[in-house]
C-alpha atoms as a PDB file:
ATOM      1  CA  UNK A   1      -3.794  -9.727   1.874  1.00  0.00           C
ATOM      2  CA  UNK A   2      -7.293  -8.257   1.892  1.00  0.00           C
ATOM      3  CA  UNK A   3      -8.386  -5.764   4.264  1.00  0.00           C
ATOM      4  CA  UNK A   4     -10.768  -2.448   4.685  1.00  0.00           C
ATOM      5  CA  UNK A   5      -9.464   0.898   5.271  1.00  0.00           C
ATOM      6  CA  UNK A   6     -10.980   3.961   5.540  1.00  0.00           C
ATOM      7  CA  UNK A   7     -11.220   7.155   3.926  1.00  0.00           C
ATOM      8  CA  UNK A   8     -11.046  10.114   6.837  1.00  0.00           C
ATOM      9  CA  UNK A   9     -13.518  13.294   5.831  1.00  0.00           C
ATOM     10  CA  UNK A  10      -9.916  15.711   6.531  1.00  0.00           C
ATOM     11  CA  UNK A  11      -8.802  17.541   3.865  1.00  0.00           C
ATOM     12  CA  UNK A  12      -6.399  14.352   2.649  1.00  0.00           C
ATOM     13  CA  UNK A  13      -8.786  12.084   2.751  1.00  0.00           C
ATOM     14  CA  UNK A  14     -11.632  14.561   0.323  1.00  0.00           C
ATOM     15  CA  UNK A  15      -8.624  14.591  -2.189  1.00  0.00           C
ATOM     16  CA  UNK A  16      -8.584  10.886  -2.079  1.00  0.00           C
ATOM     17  CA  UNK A  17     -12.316  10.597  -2.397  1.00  0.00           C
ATOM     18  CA  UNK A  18     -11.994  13.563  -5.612  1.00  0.00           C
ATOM     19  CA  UNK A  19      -9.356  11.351  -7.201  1.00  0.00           C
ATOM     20  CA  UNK A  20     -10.718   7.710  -7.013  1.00  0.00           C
ATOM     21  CA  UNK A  21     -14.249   8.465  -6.966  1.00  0.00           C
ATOM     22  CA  UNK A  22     -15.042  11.691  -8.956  1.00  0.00           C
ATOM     23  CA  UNK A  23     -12.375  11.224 -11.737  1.00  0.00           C
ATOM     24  CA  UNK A  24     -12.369   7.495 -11.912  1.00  0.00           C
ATOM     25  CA  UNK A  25      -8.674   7.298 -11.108  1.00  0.00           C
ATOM     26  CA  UNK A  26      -7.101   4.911  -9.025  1.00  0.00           C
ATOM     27  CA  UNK A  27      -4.800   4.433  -5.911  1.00  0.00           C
ATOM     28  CA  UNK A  28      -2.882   1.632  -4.353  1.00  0.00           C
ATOM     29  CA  UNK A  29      -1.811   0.657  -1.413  1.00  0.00           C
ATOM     30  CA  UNK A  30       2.163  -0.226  -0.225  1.00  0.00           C
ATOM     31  CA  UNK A  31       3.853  -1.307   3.082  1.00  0.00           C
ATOM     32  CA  UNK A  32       6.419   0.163   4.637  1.00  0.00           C
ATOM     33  CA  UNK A  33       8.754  -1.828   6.832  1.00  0.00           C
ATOM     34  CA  UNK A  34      12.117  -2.096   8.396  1.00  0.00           C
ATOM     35  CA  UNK A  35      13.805  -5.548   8.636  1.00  0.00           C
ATOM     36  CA  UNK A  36      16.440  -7.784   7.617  1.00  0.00           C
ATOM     37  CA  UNK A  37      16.706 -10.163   4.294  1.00  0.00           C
ATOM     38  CA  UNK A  38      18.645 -13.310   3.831  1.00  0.00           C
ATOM     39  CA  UNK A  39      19.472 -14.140  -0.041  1.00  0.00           C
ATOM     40  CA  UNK A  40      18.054 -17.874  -0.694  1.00  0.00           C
ATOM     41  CA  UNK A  41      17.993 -19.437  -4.356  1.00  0.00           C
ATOM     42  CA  UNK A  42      14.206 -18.737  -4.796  1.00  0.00           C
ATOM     43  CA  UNK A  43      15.037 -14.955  -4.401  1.00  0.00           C
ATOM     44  CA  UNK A  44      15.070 -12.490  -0.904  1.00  0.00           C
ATOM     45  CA  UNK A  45      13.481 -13.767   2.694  1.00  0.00           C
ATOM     46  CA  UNK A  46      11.924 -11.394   4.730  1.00  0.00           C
ATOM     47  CA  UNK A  47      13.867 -12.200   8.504  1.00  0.00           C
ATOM     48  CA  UNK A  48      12.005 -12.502  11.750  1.00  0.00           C
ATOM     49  CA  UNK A  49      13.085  -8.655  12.991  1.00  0.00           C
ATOM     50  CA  UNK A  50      10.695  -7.293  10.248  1.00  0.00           C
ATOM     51  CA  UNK A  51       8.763  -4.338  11.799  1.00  0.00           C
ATOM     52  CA  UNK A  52       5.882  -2.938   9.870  1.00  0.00           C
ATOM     53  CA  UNK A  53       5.307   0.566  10.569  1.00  0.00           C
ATOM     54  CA  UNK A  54       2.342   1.655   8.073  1.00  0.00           C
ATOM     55  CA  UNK A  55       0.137   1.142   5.014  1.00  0.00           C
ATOM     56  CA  UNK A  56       0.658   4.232   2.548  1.00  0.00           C
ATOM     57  CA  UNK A  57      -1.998   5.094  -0.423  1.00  0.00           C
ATOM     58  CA  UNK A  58       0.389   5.197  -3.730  1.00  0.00           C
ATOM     59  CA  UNK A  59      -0.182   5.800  -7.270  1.00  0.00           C
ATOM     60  CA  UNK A  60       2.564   2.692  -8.628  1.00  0.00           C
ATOM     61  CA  UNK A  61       2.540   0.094  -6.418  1.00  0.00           C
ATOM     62  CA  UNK A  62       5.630  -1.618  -5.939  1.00  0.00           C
ATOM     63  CA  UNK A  63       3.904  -5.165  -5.931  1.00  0.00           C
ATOM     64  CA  UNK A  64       1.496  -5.893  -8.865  1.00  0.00           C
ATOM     65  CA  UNK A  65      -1.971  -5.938  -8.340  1.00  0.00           C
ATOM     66  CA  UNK A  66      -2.276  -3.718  -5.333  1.00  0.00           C
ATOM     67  CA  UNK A  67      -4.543  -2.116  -6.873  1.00  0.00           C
ATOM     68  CA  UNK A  68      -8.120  -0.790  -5.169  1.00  0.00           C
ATOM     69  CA  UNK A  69     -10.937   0.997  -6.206  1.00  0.00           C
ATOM     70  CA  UNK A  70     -10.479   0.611  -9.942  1.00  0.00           C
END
């Protein structure tokens, strides 16, 4: 998935500017969901019920190559 976000000028959203931009660091972005899986062969299958309920700004990512603004 590609997409834009952006970067609010709150308090939050000058950390994330300080952290990515100002000491080179970088931040990546996860879902967050609530849904069922079904076990197949090739591994787990996301069901029809899945609800996403936000993007959240992480330091590990829990799928490679999430990775922006390195």
């Amino acid at each position: 998935m590609i997409g834009t976000i952006e970067i609010l000028s709150n308090r939050i959203g000058r950390d994330i500017t300080n952290i990515v931009l100002k000491n080179k660091g970088s931040l990546s972005i996860s879902s967050r969901g609530l849904g069922s899986l079904r076990r197949t062969s090739e591994g787990d299958e996301v069901q029809d019920d899945f609800e996403l309920i936000g993007w959240d700004l992480v330091v590990e990512p829990s799928t490679p190559g999430a990775t922006f603004w390195n």
